[in-house]
C-alpha atoms as a PDB file:
ATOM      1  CA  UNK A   1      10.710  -8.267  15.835  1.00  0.00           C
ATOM      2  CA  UNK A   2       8.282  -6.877  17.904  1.00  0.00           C
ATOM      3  CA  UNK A   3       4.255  -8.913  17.417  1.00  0.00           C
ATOM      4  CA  UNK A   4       2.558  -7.395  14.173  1.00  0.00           C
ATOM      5  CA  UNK A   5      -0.388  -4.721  14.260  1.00  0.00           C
ATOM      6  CA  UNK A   6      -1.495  -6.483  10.849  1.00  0.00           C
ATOM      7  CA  UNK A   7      -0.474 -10.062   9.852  1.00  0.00           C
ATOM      8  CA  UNK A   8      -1.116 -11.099   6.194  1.00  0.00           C
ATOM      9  CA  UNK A   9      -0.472 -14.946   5.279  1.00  0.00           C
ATOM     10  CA  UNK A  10      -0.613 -16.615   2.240  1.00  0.00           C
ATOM     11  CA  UNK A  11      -3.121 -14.222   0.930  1.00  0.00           C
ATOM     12  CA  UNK A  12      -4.059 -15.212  -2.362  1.00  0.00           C
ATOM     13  CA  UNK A  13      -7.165 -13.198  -5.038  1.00  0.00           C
ATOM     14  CA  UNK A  14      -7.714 -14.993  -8.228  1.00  0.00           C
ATOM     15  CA  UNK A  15      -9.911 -13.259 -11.010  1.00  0.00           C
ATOM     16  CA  UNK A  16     -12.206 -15.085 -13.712  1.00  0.00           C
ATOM     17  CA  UNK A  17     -11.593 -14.082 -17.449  1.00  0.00           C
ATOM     18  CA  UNK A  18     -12.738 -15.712 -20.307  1.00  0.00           C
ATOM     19  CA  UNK A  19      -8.878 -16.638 -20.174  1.00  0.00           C
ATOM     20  CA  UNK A  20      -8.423 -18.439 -17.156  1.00  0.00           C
ATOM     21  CA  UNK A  21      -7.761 -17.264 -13.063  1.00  0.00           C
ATOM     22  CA  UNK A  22      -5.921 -14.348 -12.917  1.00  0.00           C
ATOM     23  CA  UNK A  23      -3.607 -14.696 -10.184  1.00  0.00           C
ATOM     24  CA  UNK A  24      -3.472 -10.915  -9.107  1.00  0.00           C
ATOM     25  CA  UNK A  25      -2.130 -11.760  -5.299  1.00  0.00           C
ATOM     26  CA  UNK A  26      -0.551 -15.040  -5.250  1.00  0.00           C
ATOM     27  CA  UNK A  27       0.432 -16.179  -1.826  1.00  0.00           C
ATOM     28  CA  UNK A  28       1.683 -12.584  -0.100  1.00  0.00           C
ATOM     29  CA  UNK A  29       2.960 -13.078   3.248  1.00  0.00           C
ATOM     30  CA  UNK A  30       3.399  -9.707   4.930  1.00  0.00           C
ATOM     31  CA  UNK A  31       3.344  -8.607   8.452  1.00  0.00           C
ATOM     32  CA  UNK A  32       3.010  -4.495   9.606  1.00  0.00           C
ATOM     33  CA  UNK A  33       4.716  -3.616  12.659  1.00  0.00           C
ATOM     34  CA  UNK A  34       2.688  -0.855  15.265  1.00  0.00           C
ATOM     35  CA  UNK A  35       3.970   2.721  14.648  1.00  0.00           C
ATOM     36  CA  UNK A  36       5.605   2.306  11.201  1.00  0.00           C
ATOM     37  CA  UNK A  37       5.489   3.352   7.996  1.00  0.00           C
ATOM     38  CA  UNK A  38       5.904   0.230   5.437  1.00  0.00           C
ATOM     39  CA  UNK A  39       6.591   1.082   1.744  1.00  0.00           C
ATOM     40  CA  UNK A  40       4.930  -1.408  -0.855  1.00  0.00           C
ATOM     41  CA  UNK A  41       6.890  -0.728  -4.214  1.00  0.00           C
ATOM     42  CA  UNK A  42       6.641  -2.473  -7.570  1.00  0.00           C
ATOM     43  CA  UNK A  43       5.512  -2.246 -11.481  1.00  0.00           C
ATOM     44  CA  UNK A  44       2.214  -1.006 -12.182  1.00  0.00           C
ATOM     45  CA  UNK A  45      -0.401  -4.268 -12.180  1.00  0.00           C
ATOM     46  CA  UNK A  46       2.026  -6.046 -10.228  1.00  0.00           C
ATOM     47  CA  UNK A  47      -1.166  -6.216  -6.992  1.00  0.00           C
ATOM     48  CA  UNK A  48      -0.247  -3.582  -4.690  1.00  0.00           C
ATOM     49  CA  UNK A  49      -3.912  -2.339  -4.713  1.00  0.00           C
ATOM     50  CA  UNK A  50      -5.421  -5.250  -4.865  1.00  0.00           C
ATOM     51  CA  UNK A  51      -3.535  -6.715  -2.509  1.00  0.00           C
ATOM     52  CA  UNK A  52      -4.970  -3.601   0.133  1.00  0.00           C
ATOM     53  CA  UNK A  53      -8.453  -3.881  -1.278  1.00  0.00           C
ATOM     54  CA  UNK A  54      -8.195  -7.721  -0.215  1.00  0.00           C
ATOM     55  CA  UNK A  55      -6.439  -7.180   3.196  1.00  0.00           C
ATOM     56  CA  UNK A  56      -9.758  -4.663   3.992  1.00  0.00           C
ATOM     57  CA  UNK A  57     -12.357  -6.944   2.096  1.00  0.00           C
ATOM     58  CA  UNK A  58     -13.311  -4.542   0.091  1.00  0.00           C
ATOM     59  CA  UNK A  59     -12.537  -7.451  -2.592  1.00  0.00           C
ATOM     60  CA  UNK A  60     -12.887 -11.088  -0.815  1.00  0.00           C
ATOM     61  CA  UNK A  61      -9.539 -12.963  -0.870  1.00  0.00           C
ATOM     62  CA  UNK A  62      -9.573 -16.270  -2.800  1.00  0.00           C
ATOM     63  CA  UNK A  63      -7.462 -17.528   0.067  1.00  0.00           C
ATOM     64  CA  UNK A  64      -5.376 -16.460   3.282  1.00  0.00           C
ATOM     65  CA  UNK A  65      -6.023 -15.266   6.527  1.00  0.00           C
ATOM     66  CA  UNK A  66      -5.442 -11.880   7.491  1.00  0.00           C
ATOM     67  CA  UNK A  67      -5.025 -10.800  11.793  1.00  0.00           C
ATOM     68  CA  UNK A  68      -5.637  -8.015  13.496  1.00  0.00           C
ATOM     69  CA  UNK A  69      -4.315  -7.774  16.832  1.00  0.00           C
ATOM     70  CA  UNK A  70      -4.575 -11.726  16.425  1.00  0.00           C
ATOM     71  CA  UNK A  71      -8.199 -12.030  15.110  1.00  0.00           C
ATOM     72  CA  UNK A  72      -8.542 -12.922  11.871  1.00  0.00           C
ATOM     73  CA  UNK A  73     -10.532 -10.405   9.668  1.00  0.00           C
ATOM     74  CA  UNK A  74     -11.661 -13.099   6.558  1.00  0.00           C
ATOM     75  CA  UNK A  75     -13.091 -15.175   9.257  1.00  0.00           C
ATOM     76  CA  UNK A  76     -15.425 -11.526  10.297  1.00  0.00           C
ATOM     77  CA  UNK A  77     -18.815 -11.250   9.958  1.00  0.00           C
ATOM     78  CA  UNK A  78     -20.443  -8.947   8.206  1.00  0.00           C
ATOM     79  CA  UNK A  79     -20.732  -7.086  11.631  1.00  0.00           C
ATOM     80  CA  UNK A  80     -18.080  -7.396  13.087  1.00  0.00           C
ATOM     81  CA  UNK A  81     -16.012  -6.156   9.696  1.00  0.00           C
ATOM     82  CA  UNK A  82     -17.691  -3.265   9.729  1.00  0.00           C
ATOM     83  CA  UNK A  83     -16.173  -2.695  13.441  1.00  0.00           C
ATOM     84  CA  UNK A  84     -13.006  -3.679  12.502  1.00  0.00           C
ATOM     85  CA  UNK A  85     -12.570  -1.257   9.582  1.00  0.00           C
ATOM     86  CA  UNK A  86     -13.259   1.580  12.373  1.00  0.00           C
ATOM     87  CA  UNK A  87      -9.486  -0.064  12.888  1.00  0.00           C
ATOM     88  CA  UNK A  88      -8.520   0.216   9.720  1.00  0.00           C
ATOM     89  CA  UNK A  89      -8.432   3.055   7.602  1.00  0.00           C
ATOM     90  CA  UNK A  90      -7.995   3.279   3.560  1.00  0.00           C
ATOM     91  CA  UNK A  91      -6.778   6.614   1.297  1.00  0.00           C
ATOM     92  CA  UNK A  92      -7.677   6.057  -2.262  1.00  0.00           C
ATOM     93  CA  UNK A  93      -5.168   6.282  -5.257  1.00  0.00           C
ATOM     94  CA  UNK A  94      -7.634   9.016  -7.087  1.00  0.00           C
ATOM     95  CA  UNK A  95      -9.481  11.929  -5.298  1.00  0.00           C
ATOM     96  CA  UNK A  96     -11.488  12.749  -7.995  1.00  0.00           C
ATOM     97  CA  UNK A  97     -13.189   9.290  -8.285  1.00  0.00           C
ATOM     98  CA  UNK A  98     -13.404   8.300  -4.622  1.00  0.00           C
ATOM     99  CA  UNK A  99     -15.561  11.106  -3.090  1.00  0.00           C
ATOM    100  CA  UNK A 100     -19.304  10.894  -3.738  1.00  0.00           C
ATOM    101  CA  UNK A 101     -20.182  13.859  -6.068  1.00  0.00           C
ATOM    102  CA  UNK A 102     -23.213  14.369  -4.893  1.00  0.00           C
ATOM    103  CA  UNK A 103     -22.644  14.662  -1.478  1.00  0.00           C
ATOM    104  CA  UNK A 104     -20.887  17.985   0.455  1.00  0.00           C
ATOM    105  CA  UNK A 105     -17.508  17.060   2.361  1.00  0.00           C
ATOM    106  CA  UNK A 106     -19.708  17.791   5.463  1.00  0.00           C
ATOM    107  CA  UNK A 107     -22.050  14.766   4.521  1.00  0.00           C
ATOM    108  CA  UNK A 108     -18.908  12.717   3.392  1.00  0.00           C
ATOM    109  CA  UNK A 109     -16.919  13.145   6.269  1.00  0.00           C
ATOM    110  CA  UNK A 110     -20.205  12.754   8.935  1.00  0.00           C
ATOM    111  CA  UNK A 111     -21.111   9.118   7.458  1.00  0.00           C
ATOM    112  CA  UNK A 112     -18.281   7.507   9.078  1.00  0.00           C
ATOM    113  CA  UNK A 113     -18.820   8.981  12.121  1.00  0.00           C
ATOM    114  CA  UNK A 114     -22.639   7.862  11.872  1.00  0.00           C
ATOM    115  CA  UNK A 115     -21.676   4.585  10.904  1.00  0.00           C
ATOM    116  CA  UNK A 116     -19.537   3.503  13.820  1.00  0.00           C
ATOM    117  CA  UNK A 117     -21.803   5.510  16.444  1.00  0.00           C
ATOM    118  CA  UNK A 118     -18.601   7.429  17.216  1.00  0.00           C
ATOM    119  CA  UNK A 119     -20.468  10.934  17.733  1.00  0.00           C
ATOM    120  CA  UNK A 120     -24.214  11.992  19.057  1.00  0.00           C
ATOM    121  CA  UNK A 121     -25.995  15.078  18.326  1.00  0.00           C
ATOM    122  CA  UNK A 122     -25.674  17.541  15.639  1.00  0.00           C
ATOM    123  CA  UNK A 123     -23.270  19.295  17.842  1.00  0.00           C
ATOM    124  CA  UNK A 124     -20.694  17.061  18.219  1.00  0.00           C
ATOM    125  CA  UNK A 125     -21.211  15.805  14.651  1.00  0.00           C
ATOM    126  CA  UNK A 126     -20.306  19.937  13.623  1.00  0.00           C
ATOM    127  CA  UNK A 127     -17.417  19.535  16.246  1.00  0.00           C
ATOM    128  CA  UNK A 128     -15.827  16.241  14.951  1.00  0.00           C
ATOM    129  CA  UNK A 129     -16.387  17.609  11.030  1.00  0.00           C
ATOM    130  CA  UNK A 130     -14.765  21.035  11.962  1.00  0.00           C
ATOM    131  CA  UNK A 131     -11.850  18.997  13.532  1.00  0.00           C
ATOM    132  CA  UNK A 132     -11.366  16.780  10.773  1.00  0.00           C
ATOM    133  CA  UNK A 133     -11.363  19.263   8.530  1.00  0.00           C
ATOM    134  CA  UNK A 134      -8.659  21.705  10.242  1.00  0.00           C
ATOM    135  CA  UNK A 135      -6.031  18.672  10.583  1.00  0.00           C
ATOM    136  CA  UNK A 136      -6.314  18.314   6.828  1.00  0.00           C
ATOM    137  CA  UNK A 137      -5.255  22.426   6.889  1.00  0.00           C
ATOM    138  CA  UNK A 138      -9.029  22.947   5.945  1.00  0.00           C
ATOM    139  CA  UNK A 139     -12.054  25.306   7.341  1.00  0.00           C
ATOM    140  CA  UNK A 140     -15.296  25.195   8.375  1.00  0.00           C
ATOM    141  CA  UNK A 141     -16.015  26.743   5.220  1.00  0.00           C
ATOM    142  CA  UNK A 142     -15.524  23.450   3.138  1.00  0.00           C
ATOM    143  CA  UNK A 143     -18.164  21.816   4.718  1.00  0.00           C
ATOM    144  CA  UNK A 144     -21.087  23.074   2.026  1.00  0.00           C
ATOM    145  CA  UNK A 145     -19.104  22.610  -0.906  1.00  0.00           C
ATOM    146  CA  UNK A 146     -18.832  19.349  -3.208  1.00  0.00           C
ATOM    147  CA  UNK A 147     -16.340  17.617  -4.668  1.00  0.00           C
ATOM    148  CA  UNK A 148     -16.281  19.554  -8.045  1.00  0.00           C
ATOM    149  CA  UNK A 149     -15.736  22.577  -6.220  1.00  0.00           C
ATOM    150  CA  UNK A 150     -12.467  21.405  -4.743  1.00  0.00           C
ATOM    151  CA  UNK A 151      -9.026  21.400  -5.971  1.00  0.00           C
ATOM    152  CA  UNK A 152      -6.952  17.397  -6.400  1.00  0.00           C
ATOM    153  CA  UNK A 153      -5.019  18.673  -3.314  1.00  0.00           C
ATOM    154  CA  UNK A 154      -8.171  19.623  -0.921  1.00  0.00           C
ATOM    155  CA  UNK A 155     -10.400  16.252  -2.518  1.00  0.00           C
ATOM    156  CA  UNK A 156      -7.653  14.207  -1.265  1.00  0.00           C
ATOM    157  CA  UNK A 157      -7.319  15.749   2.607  1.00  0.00           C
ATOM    158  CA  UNK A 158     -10.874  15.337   2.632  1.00  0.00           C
ATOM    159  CA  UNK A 159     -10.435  12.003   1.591  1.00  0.00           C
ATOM    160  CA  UNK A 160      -7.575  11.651   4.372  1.00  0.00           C
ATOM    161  CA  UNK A 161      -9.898  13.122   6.619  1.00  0.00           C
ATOM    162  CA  UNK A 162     -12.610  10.387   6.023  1.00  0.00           C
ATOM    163  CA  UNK A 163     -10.191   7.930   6.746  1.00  0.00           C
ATOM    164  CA  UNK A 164      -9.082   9.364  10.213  1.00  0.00           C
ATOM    165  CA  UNK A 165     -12.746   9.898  11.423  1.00  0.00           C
ATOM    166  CA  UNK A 166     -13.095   6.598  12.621  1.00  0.00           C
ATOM    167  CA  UNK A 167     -10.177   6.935  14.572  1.00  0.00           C
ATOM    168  CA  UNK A 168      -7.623   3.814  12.988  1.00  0.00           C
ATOM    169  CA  UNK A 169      -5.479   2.125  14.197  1.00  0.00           C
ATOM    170  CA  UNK A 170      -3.457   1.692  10.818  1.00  0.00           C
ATOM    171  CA  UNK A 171      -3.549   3.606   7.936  1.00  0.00           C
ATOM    172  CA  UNK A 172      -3.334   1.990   4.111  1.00  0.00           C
ATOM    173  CA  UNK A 173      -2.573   4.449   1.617  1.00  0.00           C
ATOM    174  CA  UNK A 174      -2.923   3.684  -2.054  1.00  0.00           C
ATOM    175  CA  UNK A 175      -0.883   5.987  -4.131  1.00  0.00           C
ATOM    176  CA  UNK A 176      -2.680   8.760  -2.290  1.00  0.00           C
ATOM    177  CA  UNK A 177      -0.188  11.869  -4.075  1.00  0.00           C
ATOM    178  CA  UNK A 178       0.102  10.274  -7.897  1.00  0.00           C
ATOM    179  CA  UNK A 179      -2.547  12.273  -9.342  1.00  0.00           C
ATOM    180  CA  UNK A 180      -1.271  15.579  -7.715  1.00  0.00           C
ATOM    181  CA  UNK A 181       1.271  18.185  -8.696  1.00  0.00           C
ATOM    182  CA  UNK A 182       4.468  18.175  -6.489  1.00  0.00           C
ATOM    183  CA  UNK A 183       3.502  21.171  -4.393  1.00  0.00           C
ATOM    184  CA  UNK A 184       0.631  19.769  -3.220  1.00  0.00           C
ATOM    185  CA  UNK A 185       2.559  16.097  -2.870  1.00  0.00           C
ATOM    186  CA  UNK A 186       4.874  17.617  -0.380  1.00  0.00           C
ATOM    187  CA  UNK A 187       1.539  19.515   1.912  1.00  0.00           C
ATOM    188  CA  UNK A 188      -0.080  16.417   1.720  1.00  0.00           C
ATOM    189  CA  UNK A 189       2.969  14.218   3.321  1.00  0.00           C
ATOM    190  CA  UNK A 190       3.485  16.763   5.768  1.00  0.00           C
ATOM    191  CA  UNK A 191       0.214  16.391   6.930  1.00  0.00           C
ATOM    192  CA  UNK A 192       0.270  12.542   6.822  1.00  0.00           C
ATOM    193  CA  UNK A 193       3.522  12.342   9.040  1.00  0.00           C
ATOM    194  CA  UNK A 194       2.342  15.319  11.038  1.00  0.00           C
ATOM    195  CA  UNK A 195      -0.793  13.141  11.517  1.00  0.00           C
ATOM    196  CA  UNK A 196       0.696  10.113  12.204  1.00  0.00           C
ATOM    197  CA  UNK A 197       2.662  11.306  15.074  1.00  0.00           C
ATOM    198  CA  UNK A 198       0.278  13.232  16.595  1.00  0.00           C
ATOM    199  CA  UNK A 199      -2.208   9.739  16.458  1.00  0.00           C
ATOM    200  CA  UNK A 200       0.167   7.271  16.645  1.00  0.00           C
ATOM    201  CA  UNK A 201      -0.923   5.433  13.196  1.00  0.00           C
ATOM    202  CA  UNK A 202       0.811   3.119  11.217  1.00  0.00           C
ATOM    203  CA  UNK A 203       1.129   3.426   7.781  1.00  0.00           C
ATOM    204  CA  UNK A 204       1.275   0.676   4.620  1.00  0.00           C
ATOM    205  CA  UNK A 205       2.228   3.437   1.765  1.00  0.00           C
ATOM    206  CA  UNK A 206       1.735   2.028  -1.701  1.00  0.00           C
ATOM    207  CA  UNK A 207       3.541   4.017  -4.532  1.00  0.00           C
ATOM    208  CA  UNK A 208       5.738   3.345  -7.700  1.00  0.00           C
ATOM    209  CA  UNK A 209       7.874   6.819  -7.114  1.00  0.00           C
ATOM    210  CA  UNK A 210      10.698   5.104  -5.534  1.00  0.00           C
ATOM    211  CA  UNK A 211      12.323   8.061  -4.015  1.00  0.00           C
ATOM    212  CA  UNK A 212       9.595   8.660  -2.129  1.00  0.00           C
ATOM    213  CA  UNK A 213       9.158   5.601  -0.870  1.00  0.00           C
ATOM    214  CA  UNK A 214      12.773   5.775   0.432  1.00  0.00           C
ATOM    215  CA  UNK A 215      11.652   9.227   1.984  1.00  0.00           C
ATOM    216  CA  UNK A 216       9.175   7.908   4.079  1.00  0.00           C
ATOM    217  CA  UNK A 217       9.447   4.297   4.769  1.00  0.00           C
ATOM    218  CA  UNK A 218      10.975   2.671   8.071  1.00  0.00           C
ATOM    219  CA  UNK A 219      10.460  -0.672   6.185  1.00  0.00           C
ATOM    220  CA  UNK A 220      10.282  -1.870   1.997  1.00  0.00           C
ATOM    221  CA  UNK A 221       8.257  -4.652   0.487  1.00  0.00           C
ATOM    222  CA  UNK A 222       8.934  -5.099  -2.797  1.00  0.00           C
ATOM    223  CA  UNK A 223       6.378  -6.613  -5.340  1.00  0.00           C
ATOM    224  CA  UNK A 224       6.376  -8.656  -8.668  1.00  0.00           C
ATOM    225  CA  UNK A 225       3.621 -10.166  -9.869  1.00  0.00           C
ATOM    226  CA  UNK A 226       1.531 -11.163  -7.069  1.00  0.00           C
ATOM    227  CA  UNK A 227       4.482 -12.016  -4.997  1.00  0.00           C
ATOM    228  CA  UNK A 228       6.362 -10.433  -2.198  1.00  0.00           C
ATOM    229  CA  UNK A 229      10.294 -10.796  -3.487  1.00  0.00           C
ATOM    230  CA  UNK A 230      12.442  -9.098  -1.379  1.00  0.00           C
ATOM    231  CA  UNK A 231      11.352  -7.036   2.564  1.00  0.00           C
ATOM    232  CA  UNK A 232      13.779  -4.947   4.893  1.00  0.00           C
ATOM    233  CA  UNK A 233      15.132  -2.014   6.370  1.00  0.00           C
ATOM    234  CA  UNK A 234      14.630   1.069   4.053  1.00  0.00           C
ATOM    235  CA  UNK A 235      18.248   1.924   4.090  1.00  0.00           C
ATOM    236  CA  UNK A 236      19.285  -1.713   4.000  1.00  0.00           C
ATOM    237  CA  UNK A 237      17.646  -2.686   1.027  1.00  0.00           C
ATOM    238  CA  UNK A 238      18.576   0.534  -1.060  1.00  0.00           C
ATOM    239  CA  UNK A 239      22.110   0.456   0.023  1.00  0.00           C
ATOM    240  CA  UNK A 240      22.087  -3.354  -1.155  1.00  0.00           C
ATOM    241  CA  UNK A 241      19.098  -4.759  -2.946  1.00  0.00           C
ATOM    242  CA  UNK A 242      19.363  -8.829  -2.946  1.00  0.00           C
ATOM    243  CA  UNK A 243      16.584  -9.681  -5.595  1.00  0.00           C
ATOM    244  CA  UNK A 244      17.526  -8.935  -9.283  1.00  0.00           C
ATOM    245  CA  UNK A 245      13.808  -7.380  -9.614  1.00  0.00           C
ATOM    246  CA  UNK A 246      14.777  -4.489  -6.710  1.00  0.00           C
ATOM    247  CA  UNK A 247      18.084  -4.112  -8.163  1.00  0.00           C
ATOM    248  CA  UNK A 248      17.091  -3.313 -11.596  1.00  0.00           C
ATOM    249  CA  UNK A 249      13.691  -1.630 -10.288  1.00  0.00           C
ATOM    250  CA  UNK A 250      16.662   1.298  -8.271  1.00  0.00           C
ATOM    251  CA  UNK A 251      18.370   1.352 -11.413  1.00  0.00           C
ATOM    252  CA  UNK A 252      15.390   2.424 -13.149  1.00  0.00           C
ATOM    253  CA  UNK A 253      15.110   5.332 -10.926  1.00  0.00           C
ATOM    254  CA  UNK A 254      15.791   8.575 -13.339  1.00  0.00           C
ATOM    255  CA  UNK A 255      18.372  10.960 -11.971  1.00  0.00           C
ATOM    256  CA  UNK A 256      18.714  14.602 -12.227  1.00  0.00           C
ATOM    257  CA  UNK A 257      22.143  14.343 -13.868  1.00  0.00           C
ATOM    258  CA  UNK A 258      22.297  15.425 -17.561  1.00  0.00           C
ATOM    259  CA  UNK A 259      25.520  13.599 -18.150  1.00  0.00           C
ATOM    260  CA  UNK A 260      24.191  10.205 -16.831  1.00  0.00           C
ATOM    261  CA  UNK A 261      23.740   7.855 -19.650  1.00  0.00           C
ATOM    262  CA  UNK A 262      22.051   4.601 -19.436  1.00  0.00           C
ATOM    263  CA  UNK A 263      23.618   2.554 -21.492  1.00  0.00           C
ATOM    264  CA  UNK A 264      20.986  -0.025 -21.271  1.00  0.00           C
ATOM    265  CA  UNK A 265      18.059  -0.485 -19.739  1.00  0.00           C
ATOM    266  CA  UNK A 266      18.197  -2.007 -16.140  1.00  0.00           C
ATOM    267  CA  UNK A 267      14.674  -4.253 -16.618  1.00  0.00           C
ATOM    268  CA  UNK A 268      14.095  -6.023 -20.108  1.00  0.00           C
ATOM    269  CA  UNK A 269      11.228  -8.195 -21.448  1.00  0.00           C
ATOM    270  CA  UNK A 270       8.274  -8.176 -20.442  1.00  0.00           C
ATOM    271  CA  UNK A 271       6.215  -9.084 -17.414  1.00  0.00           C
ATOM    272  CA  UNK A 272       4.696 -12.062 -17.737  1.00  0.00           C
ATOM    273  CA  UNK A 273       1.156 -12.831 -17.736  1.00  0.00           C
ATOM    274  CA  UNK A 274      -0.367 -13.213 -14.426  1.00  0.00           C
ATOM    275  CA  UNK A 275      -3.318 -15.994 -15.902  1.00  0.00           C
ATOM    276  CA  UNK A 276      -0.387 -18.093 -16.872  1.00  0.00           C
ATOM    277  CA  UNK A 277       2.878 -17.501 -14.557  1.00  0.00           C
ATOM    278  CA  UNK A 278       6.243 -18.925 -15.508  1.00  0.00           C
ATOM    279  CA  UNK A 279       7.263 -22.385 -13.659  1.00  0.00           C
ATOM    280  CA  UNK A 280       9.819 -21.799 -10.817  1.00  0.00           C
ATOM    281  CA  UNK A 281      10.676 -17.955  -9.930  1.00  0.00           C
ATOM    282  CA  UNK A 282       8.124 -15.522 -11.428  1.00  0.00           C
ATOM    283  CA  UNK A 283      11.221 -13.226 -12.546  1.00  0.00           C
ATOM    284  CA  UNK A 284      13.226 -15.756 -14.444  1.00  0.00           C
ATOM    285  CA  UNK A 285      12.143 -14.773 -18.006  1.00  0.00           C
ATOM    286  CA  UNK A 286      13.915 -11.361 -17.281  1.00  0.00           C
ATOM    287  CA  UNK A 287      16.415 -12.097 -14.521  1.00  0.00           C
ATOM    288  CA  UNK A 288      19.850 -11.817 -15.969  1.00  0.00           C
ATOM    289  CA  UNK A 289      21.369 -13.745 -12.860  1.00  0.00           C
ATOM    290  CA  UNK A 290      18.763 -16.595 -13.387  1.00  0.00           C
ATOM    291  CA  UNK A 291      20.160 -20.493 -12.620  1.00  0.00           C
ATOM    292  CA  UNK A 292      18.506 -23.657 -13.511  1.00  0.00           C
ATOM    293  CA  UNK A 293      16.794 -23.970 -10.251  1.00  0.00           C
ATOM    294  CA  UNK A 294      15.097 -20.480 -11.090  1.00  0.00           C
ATOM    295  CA  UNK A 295      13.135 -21.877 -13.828  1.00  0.00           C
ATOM    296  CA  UNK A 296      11.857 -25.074 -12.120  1.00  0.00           C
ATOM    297  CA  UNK A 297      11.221 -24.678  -8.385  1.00  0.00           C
ATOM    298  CA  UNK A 298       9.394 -21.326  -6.901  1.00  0.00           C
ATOM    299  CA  UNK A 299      11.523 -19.291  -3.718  1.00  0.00           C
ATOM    300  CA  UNK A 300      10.060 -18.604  -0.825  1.00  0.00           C
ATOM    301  CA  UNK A 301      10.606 -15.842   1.502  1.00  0.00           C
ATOM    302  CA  UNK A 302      14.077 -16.508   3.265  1.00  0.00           C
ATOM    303  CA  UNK A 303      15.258 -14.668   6.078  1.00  0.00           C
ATOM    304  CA  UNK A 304      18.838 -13.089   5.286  1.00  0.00           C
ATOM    305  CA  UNK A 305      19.678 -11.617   8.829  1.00  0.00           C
ATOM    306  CA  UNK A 306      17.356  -9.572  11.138  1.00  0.00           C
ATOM    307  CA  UNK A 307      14.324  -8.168   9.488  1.00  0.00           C
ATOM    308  CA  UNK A 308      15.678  -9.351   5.906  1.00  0.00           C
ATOM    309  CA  UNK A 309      14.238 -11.297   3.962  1.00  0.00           C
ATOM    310  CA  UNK A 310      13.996 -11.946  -0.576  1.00  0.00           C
ATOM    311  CA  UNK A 311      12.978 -14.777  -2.693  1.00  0.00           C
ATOM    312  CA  UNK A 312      15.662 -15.411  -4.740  1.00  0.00           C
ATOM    313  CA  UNK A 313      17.806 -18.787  -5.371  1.00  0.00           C
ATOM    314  CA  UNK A 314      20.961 -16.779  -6.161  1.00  0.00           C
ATOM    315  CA  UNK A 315      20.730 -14.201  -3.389  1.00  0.00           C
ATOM    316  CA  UNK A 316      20.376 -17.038  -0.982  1.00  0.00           C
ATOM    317  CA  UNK A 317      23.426 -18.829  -2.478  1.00  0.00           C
ATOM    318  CA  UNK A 318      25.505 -15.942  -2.798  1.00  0.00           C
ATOM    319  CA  UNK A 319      24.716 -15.472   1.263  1.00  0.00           C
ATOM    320  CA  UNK A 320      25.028 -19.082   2.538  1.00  0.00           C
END
C-alpha cells in the first residue's frame, strides 16, 4: 500500500445528552490513498457524516489524530486549519440548506477564493467564478442569481464548485446526489469523475445507495455504529463480504426482479444505542453467526490478505 493522502487514527466524537456520551465515532481508523475514490457505506446514524465533519473540524474530535501528508490537522491552529482546508474540500449532503440564501452563487463561490488569497483583482475573481461555474456545466449567467432561483441539481454543482475553488487536494463528499432525482444523480457523477480526472482529486464518497457505491468506488469502508467493520477492494468485498453486517447490508440491496422473494429479512433487531453500546462486538445483538467471544471482547481491524481487512471474531476464524 502506497503512503496515505489522509490518515485517520483512533478518531473518536462523543456527544453530551441528558442521557449520557453519545459515542457517534468510536475509535475509526481509516487511511485514503492519493487518486482514489473510497466508498463509506452503512445505516443511516451509523457516523458517516460525522465522522467527515470531525476529520475537517468542522466538529472537534473527542479524540484521535488525523494527518495530512503527515501533519496532523487536530494538532492545527486556528491558522493554519484554515490553510489546510484549502487542501481539503467538503460537498454537503443537502443543497438546499448548505448555500447561503442570501448571497448570489457569484458571492458564494468568490469567498473561498478571497479567503485563501488564491485570486487578485476583480478580474481574475470574474475569471476564476466563470471557470468554476462552466466545469459544473454552468454559465456566466448564474452568477446574479440566488439559491432559490436554482434547481437541487444546479444548487449542488454550485456547491461542488465551492468546494473545487480552493483547489483540494481531496475531495469528501457527503451524500452529495440523495436529495436529487436520478437524472440529475447521473450529470452530477459525470461531472465529479470528469472532475476528478481532469484535477487529479481523491474522493471519500459517503452514501447508503449501495449500488452506487459499487459504481464508483476503487475501495469500501463499511460502517456500524461508530466503528469501521470491514475495508477492501470494491469488487473484493461485494464478491465476498467477511463481516455479517456487510453481508446482510448486500442482501438488503432491492433488485429489479419481480419474482425475487425475500423470504426474510437479511438484518433483524435493532441497532443498538450508541450512549450505551453492547459489551464485545457492537453487532452481536443482531449477528446470526455471533460466538461467545462476540459478546465479551471487542474486534479490531484485522488484516485478511492485501488491502483486506474486517472486525469480526468468526471471519477471522473461519480464515486462520
Amino acid at each position: 500500500m502506497t503512503d496515505p493522502l489522509l490518515e485517520i487514527v483512533d478518531l473518536k466524537k462523543y456527544f453530551n445528552s441528558p442521557k449520557g456520551k453519545v459515542k457517534a465515532v468510536d475509535g475509526v481508523d481509516l487511511n485514503i490513498l492519493k487518486g482514489e475514490t473510497l466508498g463509506l457505506v452503512g445505516e443511516s446514524g451509523c457516523g458517516k457524516s460525522t465522522l467527515v465533519r470531525a476529520t475537517l473540524r468542522l466538529i472537534e474530535p473527542t479524540d484521535g489524530k488525523v494527518f495530512l501528508r503527515g501533519e496532523n490537522v487536530l494538532a492545527f491552529s486556528r491558522k493554519r486549519l484554515v490553510e489546510a482546508r484549502g487542501q481539503m474540500g467538503m460537498v454537503f449532503q443537502d443543497p438546499h440548506s448548505s448555500l447561503n440564501p442570501r448571497m448570489t452563487v457569484a458571492e458564494i463561490l468568490r469567498r473561498p477564493l478571497k479567503i485563501h488569497n488564491l485570486v487578485q483583482g476583480k478580474g481574475q475573481i470574474y475569471n476564476r467564478t466563470v471557470e468554476l461555474l462552466e466545469t459544473m456545466g454552468l454559465s456566466a449567467e448564474h452568477m446574479i442569481r440566488y439559491p432559490h432561483e436554482l434547481s437541487g441539481g444546479q444548487k449542488q454543482r454550485v456547491g461542488v464548485a465551492r468546494a473545487l475553488a480552493v483547489e483540494p487536494r481531496i475531495l469528501l463528499l457527503d451524500e452529495p446526489t440523495s436529495a436529487l432525482d436520478v437524472s440529475v444523480q447521473t450529470k452530477i457523477l459525470k461531472l465529479l469523475r470528469n472532475t476528478m480526472e481532469r484535477l487529479d482529486l481523491t474522493y471519500v464518497f459517503i452514501s447508503h445507495d449501495i449500488n452506487l457505491i459499487r459504481t464508483i468506488s476503487d475501495r469500501i469502508a463499511v460502517m456500524y455504529l461508530g466503528k469501521i467493520v470491514e475495508i477492501g477492494e470494491v469488487d473484493e468485498v461485494f464478491a465476498d463480504p467477511l463481516h455479517p453486517y456487510t453481508q446482510g447490508l448486500f442482501k438488503s440491496v432491492p433488485r429489479p426482479d419481480p419474482e425475487h422473494n425475500i423470504r426474510k429479512p437479511p438484518l433483524t433487531g435493532e441497532v443498538p444505542s450508541p450512549i450505551d453500546p453492547p459489551a464485545g462486538c457492537n453487532f452481536a445483538p443482531r449477528c446470526p453467526q455471533k460466538i461467545q467471544q462476540c459478546e465479551k471482547e471487542e474486534p479490531n481491524l484485522k488484516s485478511m490478505g492485501k488491502d483486506r481487512e474486517v472486525a469480526c471474531w468468526v471471519a477471522t476464524e473461519k480464515n486462520v
